[in-house]
Protein backbone atom coordinates (compact mmCIF):
# COMPACT_ATOMS: atom_id res chain seq x y z
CA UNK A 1 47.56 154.03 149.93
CA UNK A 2 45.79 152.83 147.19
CA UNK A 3 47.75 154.38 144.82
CA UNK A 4 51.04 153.56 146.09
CA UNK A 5 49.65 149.82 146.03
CA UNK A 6 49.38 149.69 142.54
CA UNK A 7 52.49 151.84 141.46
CA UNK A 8 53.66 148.59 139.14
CA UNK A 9 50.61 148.23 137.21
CA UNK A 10 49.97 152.14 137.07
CA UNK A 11 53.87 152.01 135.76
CA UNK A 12 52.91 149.82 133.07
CA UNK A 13 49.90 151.56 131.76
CA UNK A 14 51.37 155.00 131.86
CA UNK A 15 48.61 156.07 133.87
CA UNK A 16 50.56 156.95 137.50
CA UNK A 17 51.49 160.67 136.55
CA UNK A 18 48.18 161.24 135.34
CA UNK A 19 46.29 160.02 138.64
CA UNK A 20 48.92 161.85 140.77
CA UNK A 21 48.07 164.60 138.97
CA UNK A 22 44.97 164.41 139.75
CA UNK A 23 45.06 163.68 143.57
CA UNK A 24 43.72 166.35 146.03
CA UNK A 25 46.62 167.48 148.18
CA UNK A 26 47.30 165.10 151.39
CA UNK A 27 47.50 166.26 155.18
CA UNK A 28 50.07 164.29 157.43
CA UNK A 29 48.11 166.51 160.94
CA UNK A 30 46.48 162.64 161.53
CA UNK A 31 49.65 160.95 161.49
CA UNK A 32 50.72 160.77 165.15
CA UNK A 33 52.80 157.49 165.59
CA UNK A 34 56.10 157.20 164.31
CA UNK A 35 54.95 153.99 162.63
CA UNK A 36 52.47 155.82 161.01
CA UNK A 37 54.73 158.49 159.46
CA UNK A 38 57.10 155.39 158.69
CA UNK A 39 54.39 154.31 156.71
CA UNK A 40 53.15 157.41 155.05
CA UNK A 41 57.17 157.81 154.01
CA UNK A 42 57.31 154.56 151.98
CA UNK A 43 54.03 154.89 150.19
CA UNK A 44 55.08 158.64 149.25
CA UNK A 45 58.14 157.48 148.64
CA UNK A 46 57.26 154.90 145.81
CA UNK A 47 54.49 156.87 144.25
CA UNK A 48 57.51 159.42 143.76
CA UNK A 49 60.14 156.99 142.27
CA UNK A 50 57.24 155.80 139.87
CA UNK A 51 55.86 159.39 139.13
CA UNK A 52 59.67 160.74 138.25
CA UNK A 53 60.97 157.29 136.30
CA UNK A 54 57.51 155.98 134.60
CA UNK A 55 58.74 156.92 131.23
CA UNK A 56 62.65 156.09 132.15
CA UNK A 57 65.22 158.30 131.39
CA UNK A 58 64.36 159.63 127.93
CA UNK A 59 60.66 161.27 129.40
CA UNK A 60 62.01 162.38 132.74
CA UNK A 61 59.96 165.46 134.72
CA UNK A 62 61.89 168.47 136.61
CA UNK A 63 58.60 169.22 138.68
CA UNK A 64 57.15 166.80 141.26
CA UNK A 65 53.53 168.19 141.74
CA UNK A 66 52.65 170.26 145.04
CA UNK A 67 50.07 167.42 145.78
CA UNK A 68 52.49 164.62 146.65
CA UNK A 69 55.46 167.20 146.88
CA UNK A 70 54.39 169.31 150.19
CA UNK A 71 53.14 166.38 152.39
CA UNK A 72 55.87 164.35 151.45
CA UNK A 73 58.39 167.04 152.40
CA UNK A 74 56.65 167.75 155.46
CA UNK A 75 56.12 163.87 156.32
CA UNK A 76 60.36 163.88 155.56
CA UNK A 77 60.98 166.78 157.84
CA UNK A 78 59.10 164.94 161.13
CA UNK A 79 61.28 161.75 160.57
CA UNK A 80 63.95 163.53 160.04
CA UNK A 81 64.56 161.52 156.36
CA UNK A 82 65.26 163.00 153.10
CA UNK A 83 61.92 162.95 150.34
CA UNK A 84 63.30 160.30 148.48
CA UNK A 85 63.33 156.79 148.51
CA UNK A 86 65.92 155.22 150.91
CA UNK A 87 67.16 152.40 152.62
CA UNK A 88 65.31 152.59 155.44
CA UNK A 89 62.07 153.05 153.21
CA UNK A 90 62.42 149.94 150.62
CA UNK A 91 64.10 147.71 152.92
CA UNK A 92 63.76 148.01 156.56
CA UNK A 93 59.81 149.50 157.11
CA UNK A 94 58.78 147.80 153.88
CA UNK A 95 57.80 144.06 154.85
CA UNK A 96 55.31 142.16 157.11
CA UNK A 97 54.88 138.48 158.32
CA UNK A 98 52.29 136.34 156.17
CA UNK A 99 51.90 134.05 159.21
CA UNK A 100 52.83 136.92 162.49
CA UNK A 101 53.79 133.92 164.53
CA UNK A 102 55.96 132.29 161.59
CA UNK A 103 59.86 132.31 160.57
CA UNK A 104 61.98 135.64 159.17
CA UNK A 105 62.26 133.99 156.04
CA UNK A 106 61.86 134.26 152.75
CA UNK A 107 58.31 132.02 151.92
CA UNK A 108 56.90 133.93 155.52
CA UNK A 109 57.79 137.32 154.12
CA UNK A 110 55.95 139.99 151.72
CA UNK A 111 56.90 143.49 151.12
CA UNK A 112 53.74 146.22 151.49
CA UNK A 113 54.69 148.19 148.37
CA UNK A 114 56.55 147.85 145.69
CA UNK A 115 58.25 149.09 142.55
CA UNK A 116 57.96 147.61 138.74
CA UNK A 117 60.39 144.05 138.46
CA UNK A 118 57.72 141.96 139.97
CA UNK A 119 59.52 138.72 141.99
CA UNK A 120 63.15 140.23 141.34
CA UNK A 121 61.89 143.62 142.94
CA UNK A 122 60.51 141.66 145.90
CA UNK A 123 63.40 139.96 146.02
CA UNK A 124 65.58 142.37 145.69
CA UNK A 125 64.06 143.70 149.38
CA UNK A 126 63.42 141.13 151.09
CA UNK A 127 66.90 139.08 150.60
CA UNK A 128 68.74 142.99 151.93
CA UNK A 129 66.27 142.35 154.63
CA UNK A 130 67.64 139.61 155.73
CA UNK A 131 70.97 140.55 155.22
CA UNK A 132 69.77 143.46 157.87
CA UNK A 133 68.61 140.86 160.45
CA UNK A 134 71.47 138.82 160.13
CA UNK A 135 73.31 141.53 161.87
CA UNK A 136 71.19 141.72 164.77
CA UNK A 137 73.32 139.71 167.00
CA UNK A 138 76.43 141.75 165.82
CA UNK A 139 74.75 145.39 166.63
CA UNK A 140 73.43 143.97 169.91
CA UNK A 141 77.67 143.05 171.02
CA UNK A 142 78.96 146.42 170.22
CA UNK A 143 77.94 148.42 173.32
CA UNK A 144 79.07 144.74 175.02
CA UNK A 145 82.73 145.16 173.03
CA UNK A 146 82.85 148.76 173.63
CA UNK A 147 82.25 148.45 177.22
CA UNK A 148 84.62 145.68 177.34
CA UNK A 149 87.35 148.30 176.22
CA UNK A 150 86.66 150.70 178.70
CA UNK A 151 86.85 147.91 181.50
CA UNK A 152 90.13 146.72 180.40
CA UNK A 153 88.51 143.49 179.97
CA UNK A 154 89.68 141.49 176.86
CA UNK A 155 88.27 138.73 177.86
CA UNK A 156 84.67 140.13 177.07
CA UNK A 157 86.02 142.15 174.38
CA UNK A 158 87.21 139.01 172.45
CA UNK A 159 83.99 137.24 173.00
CA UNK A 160 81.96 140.31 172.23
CA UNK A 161 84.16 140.26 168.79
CA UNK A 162 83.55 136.30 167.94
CA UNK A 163 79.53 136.89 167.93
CA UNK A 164 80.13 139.86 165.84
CA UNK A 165 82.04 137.57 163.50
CA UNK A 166 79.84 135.27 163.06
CA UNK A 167 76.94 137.63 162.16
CA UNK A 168 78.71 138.99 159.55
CA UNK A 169 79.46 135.52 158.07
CA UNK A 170 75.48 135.28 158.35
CA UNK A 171 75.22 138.54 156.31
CA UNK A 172 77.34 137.05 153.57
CA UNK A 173 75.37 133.95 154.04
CA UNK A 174 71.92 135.97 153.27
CA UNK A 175 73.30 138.19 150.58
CA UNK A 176 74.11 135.07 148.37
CA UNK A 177 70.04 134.70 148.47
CA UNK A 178 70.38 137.78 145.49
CA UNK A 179 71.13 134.63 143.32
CA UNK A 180 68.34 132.89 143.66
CA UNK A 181 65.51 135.51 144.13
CA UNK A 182 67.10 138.59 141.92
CA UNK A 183 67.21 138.32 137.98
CA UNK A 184 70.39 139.95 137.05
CA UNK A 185 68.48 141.69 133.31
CA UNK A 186 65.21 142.47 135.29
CA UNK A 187 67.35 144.43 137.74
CA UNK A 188 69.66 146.16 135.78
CA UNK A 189 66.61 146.88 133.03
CA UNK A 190 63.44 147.30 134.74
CA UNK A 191 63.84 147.85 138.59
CA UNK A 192 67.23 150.39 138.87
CA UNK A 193 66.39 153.55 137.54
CA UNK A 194 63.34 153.26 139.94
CA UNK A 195 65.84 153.27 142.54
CA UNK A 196 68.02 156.41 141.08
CA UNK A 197 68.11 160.18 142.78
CA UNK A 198 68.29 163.15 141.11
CA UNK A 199 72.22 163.67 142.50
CA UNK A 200 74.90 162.91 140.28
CA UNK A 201 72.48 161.82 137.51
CA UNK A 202 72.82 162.79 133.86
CA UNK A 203 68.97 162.50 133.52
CA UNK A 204 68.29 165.06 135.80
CA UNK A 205 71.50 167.06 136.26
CA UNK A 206 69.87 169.92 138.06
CA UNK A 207 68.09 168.22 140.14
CA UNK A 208 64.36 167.89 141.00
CA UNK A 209 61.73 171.18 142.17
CA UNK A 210 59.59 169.96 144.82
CA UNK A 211 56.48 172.26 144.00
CA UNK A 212 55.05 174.31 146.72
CA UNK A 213 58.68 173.35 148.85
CA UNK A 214 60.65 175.89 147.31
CA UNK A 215 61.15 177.39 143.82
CA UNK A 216 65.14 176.01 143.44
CA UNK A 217 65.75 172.12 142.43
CA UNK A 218 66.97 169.81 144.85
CA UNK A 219 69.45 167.17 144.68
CA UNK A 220 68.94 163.78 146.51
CA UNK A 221 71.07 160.42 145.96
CA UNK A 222 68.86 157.26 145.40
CA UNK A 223 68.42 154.27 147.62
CA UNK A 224 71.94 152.35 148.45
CA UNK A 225 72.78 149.77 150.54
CA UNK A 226 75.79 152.44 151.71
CA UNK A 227 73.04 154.22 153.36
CA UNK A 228 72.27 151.27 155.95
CA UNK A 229 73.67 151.99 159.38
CA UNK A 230 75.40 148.26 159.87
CA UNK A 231 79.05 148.90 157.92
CA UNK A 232 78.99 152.18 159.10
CA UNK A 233 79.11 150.82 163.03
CA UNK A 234 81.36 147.92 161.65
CA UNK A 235 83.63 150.74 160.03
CA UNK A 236 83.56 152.80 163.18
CA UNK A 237 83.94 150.05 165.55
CA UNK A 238 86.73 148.44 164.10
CA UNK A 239 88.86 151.36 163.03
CA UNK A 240 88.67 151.04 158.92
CA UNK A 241 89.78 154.41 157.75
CA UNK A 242 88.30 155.64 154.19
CA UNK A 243 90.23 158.15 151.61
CA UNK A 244 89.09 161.55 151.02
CA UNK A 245 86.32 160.13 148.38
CA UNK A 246 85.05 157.18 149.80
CA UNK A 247 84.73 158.80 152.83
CA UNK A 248 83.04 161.76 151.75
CA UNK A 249 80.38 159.71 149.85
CA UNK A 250 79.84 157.46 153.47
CA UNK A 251 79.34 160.67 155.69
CA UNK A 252 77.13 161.73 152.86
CA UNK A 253 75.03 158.42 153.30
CA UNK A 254 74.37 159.14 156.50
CA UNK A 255 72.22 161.70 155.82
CA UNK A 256 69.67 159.48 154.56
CA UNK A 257 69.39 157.39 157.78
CA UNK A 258 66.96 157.87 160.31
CA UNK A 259 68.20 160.68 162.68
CA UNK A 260 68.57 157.24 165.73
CA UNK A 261 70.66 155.35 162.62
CA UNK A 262 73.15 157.88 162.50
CA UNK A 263 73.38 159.11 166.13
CA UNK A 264 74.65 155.12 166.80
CA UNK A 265 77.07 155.66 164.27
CA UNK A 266 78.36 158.31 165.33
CA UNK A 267 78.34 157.52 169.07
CA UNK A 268 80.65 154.07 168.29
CA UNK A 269 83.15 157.00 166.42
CA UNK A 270 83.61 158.45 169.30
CA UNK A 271 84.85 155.74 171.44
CA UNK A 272 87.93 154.48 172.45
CA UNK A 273 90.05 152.95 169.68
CA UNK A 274 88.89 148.86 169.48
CA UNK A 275 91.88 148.49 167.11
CA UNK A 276 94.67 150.02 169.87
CA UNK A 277 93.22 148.00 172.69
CA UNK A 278 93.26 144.31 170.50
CA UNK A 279 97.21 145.80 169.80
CA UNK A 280 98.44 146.69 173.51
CA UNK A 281 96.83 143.39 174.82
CA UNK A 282 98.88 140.02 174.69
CA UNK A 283 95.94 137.98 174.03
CA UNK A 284 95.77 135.55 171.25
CA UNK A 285 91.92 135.19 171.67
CA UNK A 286 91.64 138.94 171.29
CA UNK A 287 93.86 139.47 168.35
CA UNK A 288 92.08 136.10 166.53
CA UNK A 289 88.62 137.27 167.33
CA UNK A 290 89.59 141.14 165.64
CA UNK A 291 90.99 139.73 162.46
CA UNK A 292 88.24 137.72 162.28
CA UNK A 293 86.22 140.06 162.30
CA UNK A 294 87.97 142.02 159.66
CA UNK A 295 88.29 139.29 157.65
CA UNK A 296 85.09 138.36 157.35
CA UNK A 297 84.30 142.06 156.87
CA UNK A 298 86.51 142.06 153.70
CA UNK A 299 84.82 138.79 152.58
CA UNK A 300 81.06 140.73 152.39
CA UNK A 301 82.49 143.49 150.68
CA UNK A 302 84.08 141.15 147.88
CA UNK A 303 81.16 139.12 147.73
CA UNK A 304 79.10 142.43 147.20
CA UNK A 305 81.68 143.07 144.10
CA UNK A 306 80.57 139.91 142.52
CA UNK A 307 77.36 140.84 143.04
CA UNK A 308 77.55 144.15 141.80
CA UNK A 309 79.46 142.85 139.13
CA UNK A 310 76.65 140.00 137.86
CA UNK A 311 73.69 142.63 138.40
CA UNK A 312 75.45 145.74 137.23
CA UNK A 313 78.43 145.03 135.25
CA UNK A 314 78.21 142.24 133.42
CA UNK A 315 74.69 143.87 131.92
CA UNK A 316 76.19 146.86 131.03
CA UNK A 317 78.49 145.19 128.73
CA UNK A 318 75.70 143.22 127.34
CA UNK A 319 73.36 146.48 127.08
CA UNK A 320 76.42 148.05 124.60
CA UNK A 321 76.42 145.33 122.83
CA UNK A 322 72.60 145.05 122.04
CA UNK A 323 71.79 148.66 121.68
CA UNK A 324 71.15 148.49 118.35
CA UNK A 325 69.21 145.04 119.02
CA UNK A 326 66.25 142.81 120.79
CA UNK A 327 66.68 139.31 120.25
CA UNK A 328 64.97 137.54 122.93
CA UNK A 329 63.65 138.92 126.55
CA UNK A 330 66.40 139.09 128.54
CA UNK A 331 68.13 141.13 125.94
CA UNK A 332 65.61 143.23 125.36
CA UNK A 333 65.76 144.66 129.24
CA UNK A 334 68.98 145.09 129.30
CA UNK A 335 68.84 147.07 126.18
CA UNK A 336 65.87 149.20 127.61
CA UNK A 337 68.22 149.93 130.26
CA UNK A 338 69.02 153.66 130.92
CA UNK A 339 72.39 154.31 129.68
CA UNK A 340 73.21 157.54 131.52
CA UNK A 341 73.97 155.31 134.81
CA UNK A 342 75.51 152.54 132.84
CA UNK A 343 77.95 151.55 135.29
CA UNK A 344 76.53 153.90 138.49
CA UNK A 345 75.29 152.26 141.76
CA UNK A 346 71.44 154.03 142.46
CA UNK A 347 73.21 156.37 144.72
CA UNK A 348 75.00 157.77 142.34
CA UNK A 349 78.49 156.57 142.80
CA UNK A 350 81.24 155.09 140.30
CA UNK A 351 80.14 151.85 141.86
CA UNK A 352 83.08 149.57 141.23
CA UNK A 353 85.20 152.17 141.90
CA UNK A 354 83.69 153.00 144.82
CA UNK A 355 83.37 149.52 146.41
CA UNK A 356 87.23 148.46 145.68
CA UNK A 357 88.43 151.16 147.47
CA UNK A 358 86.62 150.56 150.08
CA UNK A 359 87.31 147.10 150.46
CA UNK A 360 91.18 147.61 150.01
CA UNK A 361 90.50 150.22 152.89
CA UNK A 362 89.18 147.20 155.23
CA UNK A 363 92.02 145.09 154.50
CA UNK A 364 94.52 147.97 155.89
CA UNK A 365 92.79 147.59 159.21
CA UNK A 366 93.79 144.08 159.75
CA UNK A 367 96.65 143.69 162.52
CA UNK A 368 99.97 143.03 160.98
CA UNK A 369 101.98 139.63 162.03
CA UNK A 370 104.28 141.82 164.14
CA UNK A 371 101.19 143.03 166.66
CA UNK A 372 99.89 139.80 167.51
């Protein structure tokens, strides 16, 4: 662990790939919990992002050595999780309580590792953390809505559906944190290429050879918030239907969930259809709580645009303009910034592109005037 405590500073002096290097290979046969191998994920997981990205994107390796590669495959193969760094790495096993009897909140929270961008990285993590918890109430009412449907009973359907939409509110509500605890030029030109794969990625368009794995490169999409499990089961549950694209790139996601993550997902696909049961009833409560829901759906995935837009966008217009010059700090990250994934999202995807269509998608699932 020591090591993959001090991946920011060992960043910064150059010095990570050389002590990597020099590590004797590590055994995962002590690692018996599932917390454990949790554990032993993330801290592989960041020595790996630093080891490929400590020079950026101009330096890159096509090798990660057997040492960290063969017990971080086989640590990846127990849980079930890809040997990369993902969602369910940075975000949801990567945090602990300063005070264990004190508040989810920002000033209570501290991540256990991290990645160069200092406050903005922690930020970064912590504020998707609470976007994550925020949702709690909304996961634990699905099996209640779904049941609901089964039973014919709208009544518990529709208030299943108004706790949902209020949690999502509360996700919006947490995700507007970014502002305050996220620089916009220290993400886009410190901490994102430390969040990139080796899919889809000009830097390493082959992919990366995980030594003493096998001989052939491997391709694996960086962390992305499409790789959390919560619009998934919001997708599933309330019927939104994704093009050929979008779609693909989703079901793709899922592969980087834990193995539990993605069995929920797909269980809620399977059930009976919410959206049919809110249109054959003649309940006003029921058809109000649905669009709702929806609605406030659509309303996180704009407000994720605009903050795509201020942390992605809006730098990568600024990083063509200053290529050629360094005028004060901020500028000077953003011009640092890797240019081959300009305007990409860390999972590789067109990212604007990407999340348009898949908010236009959510507002097809709203009920016309003509069901209610």
């Amino acid at each position: 662990m020591d090591i993959a405590l001090r991946v920011p500073e060992l960043v910064h002096s150059h010095e990570l790939r050389l002590l990597i290097n020099k590590m004797p290979q590590l055994s995962n046969r002590f690692l018996l919990k599932h917390r454990e191998l949790r554990l032993a994920h993330l801290a592989l997981s960041v020595m790996t992002m630093g080891y490929m990205w400590q020079e950026g994107e101009n330096n890159t390796v096509e090798t990660l050595p057997h040492n960290l590669a063969v017990p971080y495959w086989e640590v990846s193969q127990r849980l079930g999780l890809p040997p990369i760094l993902t969602h369910a790495d940075a975000v949801l096993a990567n945090w602990r309580r300063k005070d264990p009897a004190g508040p989810f909140d920002m000033e209570n929270l501290e991540v256990l590792v991290s990645l160069p961008g200092g406050d903005s990285t922690r930020g970064f993590f912590l504020v998707t953390l609470l976007v994550e918890l925020a949702a709690v109430p909304a996961l634990r009412n699905i099996p209640t809505v779904i049941n609901g449907v089964r039973c014919g009973d709208a009544e518990t359907v529709a208030k299943g559906l108004e706790v949902i939409s209020q949690s999502i509110q509360d996700m919006t509500d947490k995700l507007k944190l970014m502002q305050v605890y996220v620089e916009p030029s220290v993400f886009y030109g410190t901490m994102r290429i430390f969040l990139s794969g080796w899919k889809d990625n000009p830097c390493l368009p082959t992919g990366l050879v995980y030594e003493g794995v096998q001989a052939e490169p491997m391709q694996y999409s960086g962390g992305s918030a499409a790789q959390s499990s919560l619009l998934h089961s919001f997708d599933e549950l309330f019927g939104v239907k994704h093009e050929a694209k979008s779609g693909a790139f989703l079901t793709r996601m899922r592969n980087y969930m834990p193995p539990a993550h993605k069995l929920l997902v797909t269980d809620i696909s399977l059930q009976p259809s919410l959206k049919s049961f809110v249109q054959q009833h003649d309940s006003h409560r029921l058809n109000q709580a649905f669009q709702h829901c929806v609605t406030k759906l659509l309303a996180l995935r704009s407000y994720h645009i605009n903050v795509v837009s201020r942390f992605i966008t809006v730098p990568a217009a600024a990083a063509r303009q200053l290529s050629n010059q360094s005028r004060e700090l901020e500028g000077e990250r953003i011009s640092r910034a890797p240019r081959a994934l300009e305007e990409r999202g860390t999972g590789g995807s067109n990212i604007m592109s990407f999340l348009k269509t898949v908010r236009d998608e959510t507002k097809d699932t709203l009920l016309h005037e003509t069901s209610k």
